[in-house]
Structures are given as C-alpha cells and as structure tokens.
C-alpha atoms as a PDB file:
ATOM      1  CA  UNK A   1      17.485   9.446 -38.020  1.00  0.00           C
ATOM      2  CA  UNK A   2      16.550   6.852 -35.512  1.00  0.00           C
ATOM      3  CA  UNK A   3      18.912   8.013 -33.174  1.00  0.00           C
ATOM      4  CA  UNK A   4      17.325  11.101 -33.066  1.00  0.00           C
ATOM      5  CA  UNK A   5      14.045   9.749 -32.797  1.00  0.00           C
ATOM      6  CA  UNK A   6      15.142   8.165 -29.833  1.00  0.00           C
ATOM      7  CA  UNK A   7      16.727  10.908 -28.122  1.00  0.00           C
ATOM      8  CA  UNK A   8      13.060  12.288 -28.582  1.00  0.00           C
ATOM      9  CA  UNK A   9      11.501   9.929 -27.513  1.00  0.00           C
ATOM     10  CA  UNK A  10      13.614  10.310 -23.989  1.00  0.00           C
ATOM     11  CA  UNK A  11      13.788  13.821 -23.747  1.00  0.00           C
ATOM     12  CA  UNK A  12       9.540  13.898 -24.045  1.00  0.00           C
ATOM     13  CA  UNK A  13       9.509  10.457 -21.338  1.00  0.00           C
ATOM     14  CA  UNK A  14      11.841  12.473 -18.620  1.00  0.00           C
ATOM     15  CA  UNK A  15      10.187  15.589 -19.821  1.00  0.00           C
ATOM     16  CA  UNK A  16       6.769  14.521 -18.654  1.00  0.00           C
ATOM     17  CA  UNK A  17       8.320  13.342 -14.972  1.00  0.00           C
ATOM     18  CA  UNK A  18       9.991  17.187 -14.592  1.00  0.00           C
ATOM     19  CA  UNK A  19       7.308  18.637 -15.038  1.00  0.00           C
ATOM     20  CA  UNK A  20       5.111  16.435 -12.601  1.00  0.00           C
ATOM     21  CA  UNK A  21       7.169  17.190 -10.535  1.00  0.00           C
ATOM     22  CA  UNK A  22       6.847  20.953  -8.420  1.00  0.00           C
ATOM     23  CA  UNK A  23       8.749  22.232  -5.336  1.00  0.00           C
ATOM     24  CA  UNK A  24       7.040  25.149  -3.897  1.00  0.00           C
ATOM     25  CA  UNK A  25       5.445  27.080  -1.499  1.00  0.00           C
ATOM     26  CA  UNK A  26       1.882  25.579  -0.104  1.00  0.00           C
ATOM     27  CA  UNK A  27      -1.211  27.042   1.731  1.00  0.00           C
ATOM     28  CA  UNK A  28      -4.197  25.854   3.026  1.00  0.00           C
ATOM     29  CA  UNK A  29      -8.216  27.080   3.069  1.00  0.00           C
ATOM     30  CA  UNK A  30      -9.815  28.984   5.574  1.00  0.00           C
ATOM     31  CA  UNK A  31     -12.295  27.571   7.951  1.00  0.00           C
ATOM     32  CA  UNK A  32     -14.782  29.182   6.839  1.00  0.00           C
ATOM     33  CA  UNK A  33     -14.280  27.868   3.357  1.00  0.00           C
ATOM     34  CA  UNK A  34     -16.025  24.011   4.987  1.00  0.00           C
ATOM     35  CA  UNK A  35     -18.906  22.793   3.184  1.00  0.00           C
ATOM     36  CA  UNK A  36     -18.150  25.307  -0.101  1.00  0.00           C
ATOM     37  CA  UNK A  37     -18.302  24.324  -3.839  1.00  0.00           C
ATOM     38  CA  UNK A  38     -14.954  23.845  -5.287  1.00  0.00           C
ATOM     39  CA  UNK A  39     -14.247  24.238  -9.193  1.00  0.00           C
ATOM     40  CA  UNK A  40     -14.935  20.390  -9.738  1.00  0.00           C
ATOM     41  CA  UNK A  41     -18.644  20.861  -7.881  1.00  0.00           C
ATOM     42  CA  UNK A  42     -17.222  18.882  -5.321  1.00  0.00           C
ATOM     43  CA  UNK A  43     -18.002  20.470  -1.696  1.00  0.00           C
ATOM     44  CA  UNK A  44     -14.732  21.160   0.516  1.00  0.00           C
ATOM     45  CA  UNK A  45     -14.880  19.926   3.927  1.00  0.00           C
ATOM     46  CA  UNK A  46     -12.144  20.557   6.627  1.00  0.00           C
ATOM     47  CA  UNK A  47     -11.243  16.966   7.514  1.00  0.00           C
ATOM     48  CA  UNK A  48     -10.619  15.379   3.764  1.00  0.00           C
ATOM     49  CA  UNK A  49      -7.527  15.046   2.045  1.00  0.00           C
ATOM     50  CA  UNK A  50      -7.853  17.209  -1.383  1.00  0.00           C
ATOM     51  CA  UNK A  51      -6.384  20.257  -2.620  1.00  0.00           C
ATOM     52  CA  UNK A  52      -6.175  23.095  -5.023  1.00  0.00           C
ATOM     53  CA  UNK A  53      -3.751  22.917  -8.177  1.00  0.00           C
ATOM     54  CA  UNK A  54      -3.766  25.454 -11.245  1.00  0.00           C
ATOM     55  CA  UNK A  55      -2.801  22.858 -13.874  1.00  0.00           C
ATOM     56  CA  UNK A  56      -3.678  18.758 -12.865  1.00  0.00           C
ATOM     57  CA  UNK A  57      -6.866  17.428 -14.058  1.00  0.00           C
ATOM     58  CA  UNK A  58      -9.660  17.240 -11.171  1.00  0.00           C
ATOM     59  CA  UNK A  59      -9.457  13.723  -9.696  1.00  0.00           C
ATOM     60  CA  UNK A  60      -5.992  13.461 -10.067  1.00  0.00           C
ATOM     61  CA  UNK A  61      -4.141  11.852  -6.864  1.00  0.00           C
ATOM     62  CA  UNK A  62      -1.207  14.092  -5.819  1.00  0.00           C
ATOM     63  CA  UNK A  63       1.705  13.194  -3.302  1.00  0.00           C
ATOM     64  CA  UNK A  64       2.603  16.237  -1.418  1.00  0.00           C
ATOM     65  CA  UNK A  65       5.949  15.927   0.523  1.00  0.00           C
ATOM     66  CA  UNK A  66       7.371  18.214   3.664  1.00  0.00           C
ATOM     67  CA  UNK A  67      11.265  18.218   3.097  1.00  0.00           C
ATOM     68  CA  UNK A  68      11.416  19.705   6.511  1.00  0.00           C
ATOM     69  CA  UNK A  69      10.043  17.078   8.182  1.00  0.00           C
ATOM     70  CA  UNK A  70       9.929  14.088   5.792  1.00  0.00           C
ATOM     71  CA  UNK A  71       6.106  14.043   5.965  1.00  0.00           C
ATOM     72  CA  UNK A  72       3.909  13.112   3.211  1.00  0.00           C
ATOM     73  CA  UNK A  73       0.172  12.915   2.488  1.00  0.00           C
ATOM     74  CA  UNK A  74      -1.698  11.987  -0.697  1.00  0.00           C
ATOM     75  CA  UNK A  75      -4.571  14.342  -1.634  1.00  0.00           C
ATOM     76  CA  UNK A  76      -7.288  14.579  -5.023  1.00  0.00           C
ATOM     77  CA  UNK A  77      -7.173  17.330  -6.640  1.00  0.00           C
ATOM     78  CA  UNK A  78     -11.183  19.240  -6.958  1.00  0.00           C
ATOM     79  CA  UNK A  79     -10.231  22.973  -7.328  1.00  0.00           C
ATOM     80  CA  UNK A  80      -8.185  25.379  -9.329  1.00  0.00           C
ATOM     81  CA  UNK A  81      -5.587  27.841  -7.551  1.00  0.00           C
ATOM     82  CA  UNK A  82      -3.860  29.300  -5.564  1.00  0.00           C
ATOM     83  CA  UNK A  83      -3.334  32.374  -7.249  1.00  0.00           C
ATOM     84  CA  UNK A  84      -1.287  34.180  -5.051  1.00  0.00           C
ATOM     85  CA  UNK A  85       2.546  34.641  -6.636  1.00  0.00           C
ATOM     86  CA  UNK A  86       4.823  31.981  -5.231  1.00  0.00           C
ATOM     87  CA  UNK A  87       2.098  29.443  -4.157  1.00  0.00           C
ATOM     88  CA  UNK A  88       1.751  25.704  -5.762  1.00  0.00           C
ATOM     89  CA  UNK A  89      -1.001  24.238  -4.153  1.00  0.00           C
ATOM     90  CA  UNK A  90      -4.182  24.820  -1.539  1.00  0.00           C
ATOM     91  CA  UNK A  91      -4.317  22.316   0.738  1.00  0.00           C
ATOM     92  CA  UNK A  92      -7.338  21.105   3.191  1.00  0.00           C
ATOM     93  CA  UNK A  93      -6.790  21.971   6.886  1.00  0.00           C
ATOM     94  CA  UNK A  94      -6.036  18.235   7.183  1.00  0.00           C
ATOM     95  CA  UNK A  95      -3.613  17.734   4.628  1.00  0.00           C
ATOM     96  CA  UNK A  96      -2.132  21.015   6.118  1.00  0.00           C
ATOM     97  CA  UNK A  97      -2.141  19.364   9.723  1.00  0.00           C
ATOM     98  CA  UNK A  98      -0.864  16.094   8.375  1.00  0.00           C
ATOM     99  CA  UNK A  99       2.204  17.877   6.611  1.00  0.00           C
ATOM    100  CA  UNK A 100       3.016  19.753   9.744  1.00  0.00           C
ATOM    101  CA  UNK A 101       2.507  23.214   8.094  1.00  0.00           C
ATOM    102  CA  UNK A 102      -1.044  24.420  10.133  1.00  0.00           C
ATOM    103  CA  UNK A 103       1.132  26.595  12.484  1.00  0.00           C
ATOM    104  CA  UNK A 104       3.408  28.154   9.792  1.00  0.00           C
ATOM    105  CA  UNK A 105       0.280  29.415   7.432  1.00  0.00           C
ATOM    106  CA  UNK A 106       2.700  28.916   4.589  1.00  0.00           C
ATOM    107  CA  UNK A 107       5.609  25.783   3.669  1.00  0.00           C
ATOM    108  CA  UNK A 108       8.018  24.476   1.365  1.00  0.00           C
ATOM    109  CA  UNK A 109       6.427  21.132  -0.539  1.00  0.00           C
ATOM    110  CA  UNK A 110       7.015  19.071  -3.392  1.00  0.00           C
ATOM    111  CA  UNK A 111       4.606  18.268  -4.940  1.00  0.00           C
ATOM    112  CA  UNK A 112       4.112  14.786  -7.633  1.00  0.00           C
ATOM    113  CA  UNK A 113       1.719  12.695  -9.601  1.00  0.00           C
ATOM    114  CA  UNK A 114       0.957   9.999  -6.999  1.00  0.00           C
ATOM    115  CA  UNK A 115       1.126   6.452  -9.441  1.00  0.00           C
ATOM    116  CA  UNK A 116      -1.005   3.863  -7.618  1.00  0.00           C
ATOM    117  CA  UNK A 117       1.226   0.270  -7.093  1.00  0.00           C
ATOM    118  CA  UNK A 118       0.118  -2.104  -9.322  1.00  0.00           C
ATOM    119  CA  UNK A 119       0.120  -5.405  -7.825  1.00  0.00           C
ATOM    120  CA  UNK A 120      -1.010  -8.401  -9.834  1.00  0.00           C
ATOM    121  CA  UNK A 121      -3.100 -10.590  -7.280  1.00  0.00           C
ATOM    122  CA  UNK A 122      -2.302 -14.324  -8.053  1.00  0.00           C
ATOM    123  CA  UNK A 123      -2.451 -17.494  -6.315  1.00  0.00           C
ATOM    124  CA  UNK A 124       0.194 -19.254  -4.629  1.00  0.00           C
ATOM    125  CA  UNK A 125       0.504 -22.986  -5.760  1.00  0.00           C
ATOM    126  CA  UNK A 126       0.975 -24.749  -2.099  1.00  0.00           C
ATOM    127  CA  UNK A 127      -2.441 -23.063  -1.416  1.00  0.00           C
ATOM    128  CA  UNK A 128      -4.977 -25.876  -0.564  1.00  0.00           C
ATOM    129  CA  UNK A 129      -8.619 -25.258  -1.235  1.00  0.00           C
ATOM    130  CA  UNK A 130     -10.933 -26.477   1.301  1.00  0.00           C
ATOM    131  CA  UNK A 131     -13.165 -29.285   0.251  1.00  0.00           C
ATOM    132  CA  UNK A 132     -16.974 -28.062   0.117  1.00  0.00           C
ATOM    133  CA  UNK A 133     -19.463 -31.131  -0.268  1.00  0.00           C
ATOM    134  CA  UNK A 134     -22.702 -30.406  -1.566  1.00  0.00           C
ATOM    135  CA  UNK A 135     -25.966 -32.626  -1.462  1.00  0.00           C
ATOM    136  CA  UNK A 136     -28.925 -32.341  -3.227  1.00  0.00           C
ATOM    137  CA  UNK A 137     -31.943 -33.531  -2.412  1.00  0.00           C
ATOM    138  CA  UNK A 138     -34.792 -34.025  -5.336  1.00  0.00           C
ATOM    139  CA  UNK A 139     -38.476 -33.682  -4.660  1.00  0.00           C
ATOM    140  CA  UNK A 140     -37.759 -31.096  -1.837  1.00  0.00           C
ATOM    141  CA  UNK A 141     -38.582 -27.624  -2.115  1.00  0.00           C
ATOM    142  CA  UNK A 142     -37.182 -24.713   0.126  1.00  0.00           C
ATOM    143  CA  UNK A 143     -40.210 -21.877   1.140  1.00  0.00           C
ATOM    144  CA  UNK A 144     -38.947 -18.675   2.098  1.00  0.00           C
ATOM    145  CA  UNK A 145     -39.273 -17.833   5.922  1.00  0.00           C
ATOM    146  CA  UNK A 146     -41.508 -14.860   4.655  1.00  0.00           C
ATOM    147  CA  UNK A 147     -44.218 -17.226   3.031  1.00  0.00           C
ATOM    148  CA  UNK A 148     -44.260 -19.695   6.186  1.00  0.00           C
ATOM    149  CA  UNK A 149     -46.003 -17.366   8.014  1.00  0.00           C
ATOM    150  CA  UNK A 150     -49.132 -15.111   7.551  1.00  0.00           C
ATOM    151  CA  UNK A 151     -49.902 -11.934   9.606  1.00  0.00           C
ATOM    152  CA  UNK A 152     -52.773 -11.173  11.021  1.00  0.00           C
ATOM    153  CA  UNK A 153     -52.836  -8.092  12.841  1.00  0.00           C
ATOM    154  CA  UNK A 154     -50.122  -8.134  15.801  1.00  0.00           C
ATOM    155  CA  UNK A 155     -49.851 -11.710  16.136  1.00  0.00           C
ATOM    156  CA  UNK A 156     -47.819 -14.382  13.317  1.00  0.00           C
ATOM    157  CA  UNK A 157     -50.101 -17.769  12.506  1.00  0.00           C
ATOM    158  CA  UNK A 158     -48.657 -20.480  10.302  1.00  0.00           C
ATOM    159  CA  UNK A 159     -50.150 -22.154   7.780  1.00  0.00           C
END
C-alpha cells in the first residue's frame, strides 16, 4: 500500500512538470491590437513582454524558448488564446522580436512555468559594520527650515 502511494505521489509530482511544459507553434498580435484590453483588463502595448495562453492563470510568468536559435524571453501571461489549431501562445511584438520569430509570422517554442530563484539574502561574517557615533544634545531643539522663515508676498523675512 505505501508503495503505491508513493508511486502516486511521483507520477502526480512529474505529472504536473509535463504538463507545464508545451512545445508548439507561437504567434504574435497585430499592431493594431496596441493599447487594447486583454482578458485580464490589462491593456496590451507593443513594447512589453506578456502573452496570450488558453490554460495558465493571468499573472503567471512564462519562459518561452526558440530551439532554433537558443533564445529565450520571460513574459506574464494577461489574455486567453490563440485559438487558431496548432498555436500555443500569442506573443507581444517584443517578445516576438526578442525570440527572433517577427519575420517568420509563425515559430516553433517551448513554452514553461518560469520558477523565480530563490535566494536567501544573509550576511557574511567577515563583514565589518561601520561605526556610526551619535551625540545628543539636551535643551536644544531643531525648527524645521519651513518655520524659520515667514513669507510675505515675493520676498522671505525671518523671524
């Protein structure tokens, strides 16, 4: 029985990756398309990196590769489509140019969840702090520039 669960339990984890995982034609939007509402509400605009995708959640960071070329780009997803048979993903006229594809209309991707790096920030122990000194004064009080002076009319008197 636990065996079983186990071979589950892998076949769902590598499961999961497959499917992220999509080779496939791509396209990208007209022109004219700049400045529309996408699916998400989101406005489309030539020169970002986003795309089209029928099933990833809006927001969802996607690592488009060109095996042609070895070329890669990471774009959000913030519409639904393409619907045309054979086609993946939409890309912006960016992504498109980045990829290499602009002058074909149509290319060969694969497409994959982009996972952020986690790096844990930390601090090395031969780093020395600098020494701030601090002295306070009692009896003193600081007035704001803006209450040294009055206006009156064009001109700044002080008090």
């Amino acid at each position: 029985m636990m065996k079983l669960l186990l071979i589950l339990f892998l076949l769902i984890s590598i499961g999961e990756d497959c499917l992220a995982q999509q080779r496939g034609k791509a396209t990208f939007y007209a022109k004219r398309m700049n400045g529309h509402k996408t699916a998400s509400g989101e406005r489309l605009y030539n020169d970002s990196l986003v795309c089209a995708h029928k099933t990833h959640k809006f927001g969802t960071l996607l690592k488009v590769v060109n095996p042609a070329n070895g070329k890669e780009v990471i774009v959000k997803v913030i519409d639904r489509g393409p619907y045309a048979k054979g086609r993946i993903i939409d890309l912006s006229i960016r992504a498109a140019r980045e990829l290499g594809i602009l002058s074909q209309g149509v290319g060969m991707v694969e497409v994959s969840v982009y996972r952020k790096p986690t790096e844990i920030p930390y601090l090395p122990e031969d780093y020395d702090l600098p020494e701030i000194e601090i002295e306070a004064t009692t009896g003193e009080t600081i007035i704001p520039q803006w209450q040294d002076s009055v206006v009156v009319g064009d001109s700044k008197k002080k008090k």
